[in-house]
Structures are given as C-alpha cells and as structure tokens.
N, C-alpha and C. Protein backbone atom coordinates (compact mmCIF):
# COMPACT_ATOMS: atom_id res chain seq x y z
N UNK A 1 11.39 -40.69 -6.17
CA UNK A 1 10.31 -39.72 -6.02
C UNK A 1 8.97 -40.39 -6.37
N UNK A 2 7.93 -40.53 -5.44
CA UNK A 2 6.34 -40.72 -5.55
C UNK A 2 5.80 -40.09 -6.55
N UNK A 3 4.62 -40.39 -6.64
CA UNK A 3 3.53 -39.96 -7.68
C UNK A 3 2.82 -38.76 -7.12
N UNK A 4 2.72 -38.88 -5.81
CA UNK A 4 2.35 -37.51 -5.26
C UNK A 4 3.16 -35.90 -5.19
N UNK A 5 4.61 -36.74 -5.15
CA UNK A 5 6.00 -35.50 -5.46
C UNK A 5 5.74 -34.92 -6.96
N UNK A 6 5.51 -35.65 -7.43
CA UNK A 6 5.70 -35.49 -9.05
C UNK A 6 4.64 -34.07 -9.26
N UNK A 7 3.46 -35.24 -9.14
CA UNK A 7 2.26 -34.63 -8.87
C UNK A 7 1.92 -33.04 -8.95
N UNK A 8 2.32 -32.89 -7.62
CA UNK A 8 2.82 -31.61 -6.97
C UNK A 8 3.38 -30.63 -7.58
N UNK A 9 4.70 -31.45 -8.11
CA UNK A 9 5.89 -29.79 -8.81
C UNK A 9 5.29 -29.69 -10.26
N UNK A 10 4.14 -30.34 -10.35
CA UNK A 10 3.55 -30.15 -11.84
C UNK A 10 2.94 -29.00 -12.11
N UNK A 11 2.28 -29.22 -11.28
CA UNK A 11 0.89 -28.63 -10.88
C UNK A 11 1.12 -26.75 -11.18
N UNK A 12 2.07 -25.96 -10.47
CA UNK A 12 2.57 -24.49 -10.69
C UNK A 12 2.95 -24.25 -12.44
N UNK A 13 3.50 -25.15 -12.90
CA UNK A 13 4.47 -25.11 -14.19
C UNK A 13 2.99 -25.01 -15.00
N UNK A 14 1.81 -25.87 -14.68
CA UNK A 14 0.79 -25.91 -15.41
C UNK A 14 -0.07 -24.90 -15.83
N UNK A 15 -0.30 -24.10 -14.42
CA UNK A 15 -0.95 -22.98 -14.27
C UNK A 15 -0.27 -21.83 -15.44
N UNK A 16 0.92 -21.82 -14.98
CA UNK A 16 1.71 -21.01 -16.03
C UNK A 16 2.07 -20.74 -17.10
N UNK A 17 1.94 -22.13 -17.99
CA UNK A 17 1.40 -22.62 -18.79
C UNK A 17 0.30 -22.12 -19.30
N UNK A 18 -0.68 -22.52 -18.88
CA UNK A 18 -1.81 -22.11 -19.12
C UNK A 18 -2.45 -20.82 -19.04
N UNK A 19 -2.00 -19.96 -18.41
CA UNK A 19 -1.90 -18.57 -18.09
C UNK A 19 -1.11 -17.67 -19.90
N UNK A 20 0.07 -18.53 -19.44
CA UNK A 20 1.06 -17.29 -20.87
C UNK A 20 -0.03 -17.74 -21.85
N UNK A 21 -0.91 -19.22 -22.38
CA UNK A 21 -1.56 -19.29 -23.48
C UNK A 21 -2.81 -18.43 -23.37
N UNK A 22 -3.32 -17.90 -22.39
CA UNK A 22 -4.60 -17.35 -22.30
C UNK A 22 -4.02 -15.97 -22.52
N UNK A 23 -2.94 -15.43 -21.95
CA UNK A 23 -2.20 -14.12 -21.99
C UNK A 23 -1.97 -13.99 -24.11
N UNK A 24 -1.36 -15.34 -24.28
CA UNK A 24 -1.17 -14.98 -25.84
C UNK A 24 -2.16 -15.13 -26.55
N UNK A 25 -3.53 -15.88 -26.18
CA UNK A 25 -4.21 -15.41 -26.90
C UNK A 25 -5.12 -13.63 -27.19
N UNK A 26 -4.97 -13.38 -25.86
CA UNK A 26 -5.38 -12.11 -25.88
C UNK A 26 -5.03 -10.83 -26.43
N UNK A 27 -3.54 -11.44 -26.93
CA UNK A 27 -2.57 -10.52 -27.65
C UNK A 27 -3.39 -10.65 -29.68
N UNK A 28 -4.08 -12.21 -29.56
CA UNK A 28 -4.40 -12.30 -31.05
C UNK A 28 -5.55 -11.67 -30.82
N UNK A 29 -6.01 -11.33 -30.12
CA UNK A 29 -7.72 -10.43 -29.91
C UNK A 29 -9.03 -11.96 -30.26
N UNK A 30 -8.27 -12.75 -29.66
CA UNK A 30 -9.16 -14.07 -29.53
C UNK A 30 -9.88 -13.88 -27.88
N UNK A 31 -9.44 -13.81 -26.51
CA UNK A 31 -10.08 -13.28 -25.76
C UNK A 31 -10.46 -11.34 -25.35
N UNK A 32 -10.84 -11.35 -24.36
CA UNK A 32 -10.93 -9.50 -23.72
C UNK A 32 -9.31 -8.89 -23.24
N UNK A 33 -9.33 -7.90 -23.33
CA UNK A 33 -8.14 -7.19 -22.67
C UNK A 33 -8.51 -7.60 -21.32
N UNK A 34 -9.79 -6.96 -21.04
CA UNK A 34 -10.11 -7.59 -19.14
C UNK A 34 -9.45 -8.86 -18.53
N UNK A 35 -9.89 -10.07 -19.46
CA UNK A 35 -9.34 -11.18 -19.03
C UNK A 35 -8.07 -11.89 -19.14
N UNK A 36 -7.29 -11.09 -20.38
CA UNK A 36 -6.14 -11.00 -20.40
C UNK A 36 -5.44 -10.33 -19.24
N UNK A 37 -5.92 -9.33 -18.78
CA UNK A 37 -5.45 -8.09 -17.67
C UNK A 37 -5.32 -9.43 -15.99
N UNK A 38 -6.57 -9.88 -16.02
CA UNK A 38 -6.66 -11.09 -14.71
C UNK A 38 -5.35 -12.04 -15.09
N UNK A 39 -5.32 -12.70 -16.03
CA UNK A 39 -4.32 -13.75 -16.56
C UNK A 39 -3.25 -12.92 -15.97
N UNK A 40 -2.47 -11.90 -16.06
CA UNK A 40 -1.69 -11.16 -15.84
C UNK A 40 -1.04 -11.24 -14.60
N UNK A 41 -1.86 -10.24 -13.73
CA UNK A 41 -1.95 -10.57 -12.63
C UNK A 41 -1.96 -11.77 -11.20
N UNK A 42 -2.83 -12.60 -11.99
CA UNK A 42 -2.53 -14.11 -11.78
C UNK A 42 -0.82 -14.58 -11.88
N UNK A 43 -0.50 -14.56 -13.13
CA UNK A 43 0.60 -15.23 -13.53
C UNK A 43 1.84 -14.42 -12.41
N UNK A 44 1.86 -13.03 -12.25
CA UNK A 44 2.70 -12.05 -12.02
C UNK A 44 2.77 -12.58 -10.31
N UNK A 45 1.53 -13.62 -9.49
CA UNK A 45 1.31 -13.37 -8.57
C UNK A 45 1.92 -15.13 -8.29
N UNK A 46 1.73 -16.27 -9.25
CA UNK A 46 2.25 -17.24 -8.87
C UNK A 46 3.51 -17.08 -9.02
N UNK A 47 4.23 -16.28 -9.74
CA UNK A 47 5.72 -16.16 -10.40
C UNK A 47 6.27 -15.42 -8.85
N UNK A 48 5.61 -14.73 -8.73
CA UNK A 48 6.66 -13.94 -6.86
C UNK A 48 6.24 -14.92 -5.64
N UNK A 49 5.27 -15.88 -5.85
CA UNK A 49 5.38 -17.52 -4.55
C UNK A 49 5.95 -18.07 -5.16
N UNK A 50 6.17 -18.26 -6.64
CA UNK A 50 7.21 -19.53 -6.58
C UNK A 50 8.90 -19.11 -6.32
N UNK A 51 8.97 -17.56 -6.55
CA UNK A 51 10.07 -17.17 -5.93
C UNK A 51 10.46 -16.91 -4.86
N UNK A 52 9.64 -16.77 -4.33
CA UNK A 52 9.63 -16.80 -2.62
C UNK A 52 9.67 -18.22 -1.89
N UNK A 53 9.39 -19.18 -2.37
CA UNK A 53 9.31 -20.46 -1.79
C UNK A 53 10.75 -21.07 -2.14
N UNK A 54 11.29 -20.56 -3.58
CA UNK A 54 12.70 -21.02 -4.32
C UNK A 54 13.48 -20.33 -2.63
N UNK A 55 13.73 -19.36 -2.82
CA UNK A 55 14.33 -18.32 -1.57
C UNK A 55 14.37 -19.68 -0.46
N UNK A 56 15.44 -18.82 0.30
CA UNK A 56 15.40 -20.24 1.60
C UNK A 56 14.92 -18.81 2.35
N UNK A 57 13.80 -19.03 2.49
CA UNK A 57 12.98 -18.01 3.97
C UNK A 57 12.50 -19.02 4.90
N UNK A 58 12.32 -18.12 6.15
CA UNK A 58 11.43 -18.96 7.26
C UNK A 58 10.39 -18.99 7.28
N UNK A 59 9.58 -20.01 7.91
CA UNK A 59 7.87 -20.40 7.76
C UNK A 59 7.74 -18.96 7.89
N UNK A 60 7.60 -18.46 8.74
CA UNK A 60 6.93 -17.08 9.27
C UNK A 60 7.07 -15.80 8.00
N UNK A 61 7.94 -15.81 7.82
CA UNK A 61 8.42 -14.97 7.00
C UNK A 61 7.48 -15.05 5.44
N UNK A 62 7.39 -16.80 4.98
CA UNK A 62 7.13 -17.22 3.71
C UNK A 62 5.51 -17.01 3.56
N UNK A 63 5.20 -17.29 5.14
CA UNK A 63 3.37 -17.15 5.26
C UNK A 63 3.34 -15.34 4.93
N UNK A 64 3.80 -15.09 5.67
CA UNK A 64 3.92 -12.89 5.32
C UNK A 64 3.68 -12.95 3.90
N UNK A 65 5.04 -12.95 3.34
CA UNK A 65 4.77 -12.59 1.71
C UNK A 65 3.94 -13.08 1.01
N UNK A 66 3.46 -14.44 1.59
CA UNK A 66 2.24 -15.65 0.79
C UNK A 66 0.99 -14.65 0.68
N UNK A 67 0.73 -13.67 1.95
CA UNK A 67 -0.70 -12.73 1.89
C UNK A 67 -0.22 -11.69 1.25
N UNK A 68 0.67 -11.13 1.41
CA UNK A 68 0.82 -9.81 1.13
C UNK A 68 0.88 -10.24 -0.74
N UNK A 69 1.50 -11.19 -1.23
CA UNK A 69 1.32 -11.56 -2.67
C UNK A 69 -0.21 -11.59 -3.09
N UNK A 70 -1.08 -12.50 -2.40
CA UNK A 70 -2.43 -13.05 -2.85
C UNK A 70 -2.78 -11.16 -2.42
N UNK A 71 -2.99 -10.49 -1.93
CA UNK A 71 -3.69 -9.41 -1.55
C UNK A 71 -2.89 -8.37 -2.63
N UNK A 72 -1.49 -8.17 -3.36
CA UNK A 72 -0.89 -7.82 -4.61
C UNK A 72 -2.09 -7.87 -5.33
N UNK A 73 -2.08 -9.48 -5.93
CA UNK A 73 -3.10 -9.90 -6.88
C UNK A 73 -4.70 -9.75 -6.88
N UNK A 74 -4.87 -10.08 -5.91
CA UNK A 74 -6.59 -9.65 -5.77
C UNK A 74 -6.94 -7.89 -5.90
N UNK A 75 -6.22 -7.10 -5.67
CA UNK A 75 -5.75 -5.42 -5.93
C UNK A 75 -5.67 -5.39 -7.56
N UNK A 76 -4.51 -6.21 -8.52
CA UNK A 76 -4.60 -5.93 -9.70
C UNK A 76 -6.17 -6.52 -10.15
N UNK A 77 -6.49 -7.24 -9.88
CA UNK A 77 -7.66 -8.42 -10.49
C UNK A 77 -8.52 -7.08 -10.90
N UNK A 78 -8.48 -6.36 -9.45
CA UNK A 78 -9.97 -5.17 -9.22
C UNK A 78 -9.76 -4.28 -10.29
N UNK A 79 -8.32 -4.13 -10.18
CA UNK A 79 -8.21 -3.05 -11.65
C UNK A 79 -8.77 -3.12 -12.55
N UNK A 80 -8.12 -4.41 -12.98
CA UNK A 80 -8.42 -4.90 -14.41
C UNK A 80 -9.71 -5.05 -14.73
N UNK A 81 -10.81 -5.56 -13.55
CA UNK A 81 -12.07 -5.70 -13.56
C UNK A 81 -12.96 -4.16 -14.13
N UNK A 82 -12.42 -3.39 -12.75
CA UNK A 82 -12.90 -1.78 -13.33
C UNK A 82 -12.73 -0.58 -14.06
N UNK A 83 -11.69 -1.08 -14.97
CA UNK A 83 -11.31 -0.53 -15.99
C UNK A 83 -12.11 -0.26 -17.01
C-alpha cells in the first residue's frame, strides 16, 4: 500500500476524531451548545458515508445517498444555527 492509500483511509478516522473531541468538549461547557450541535451533525453525517461506502452499493445508488446525506446535514447545521 502507497502513501497516497494510507493517506486517504486516514483522513475520515481524523475528522472523527476530531469531531467526538470538539463534541466532548462541549459537554465540559469549554465550547457553545450551537457548535457542539454542528459537530453533531457533521459527525452523524460522515458516520452514514462511511457506512454507505462500507455497504457494497452501486455508483448510482452511492452518489443518491452521498446528497441526500450532505442535504441530512446541511438541514441539521440550520437547526442548530437557529436555535
């Protein structure tokens, strides 16, 4: 496996990562509920593509859920924003 493979399958695990720590800090009242609420959403939204990509689906099929996920998430974001 390349440096670019590697690279790559890093990259999701990171986000997620980085997401639950922004999520737990918000639980210590170190950031906003708001931005905790985005973290959320975010995380909730890479976690159903990376399950959908795990899934053996077809291109066609994987592009569908790929919008209908990002358009999930951009819907909670607004919530959380106008709350």
């Amino acid at each position: 496996m390349n440096r670019k493979n590697i690279r790559k399958k890093m990259f999701v695990p990171v986000i997620v990562i980085v997401l639950l720590i922004i999520v737990i800090l918000g639980y210590a009242n170190v950031i906003t509920i708001r931005t905790q609420h985005i973290c959320f959403s975010i995380l909730a939204g890479v976690t159903l593509i990376g399950a959908e990509i795990s899934a053996g689906m077809n291109t066609r099929k994987k592009i569908l859920s790929f919008v209908l996920t990002i358009i999930l998430v951009l819907a909670a974001i607004y919530v959380a924003v106008t709350i």
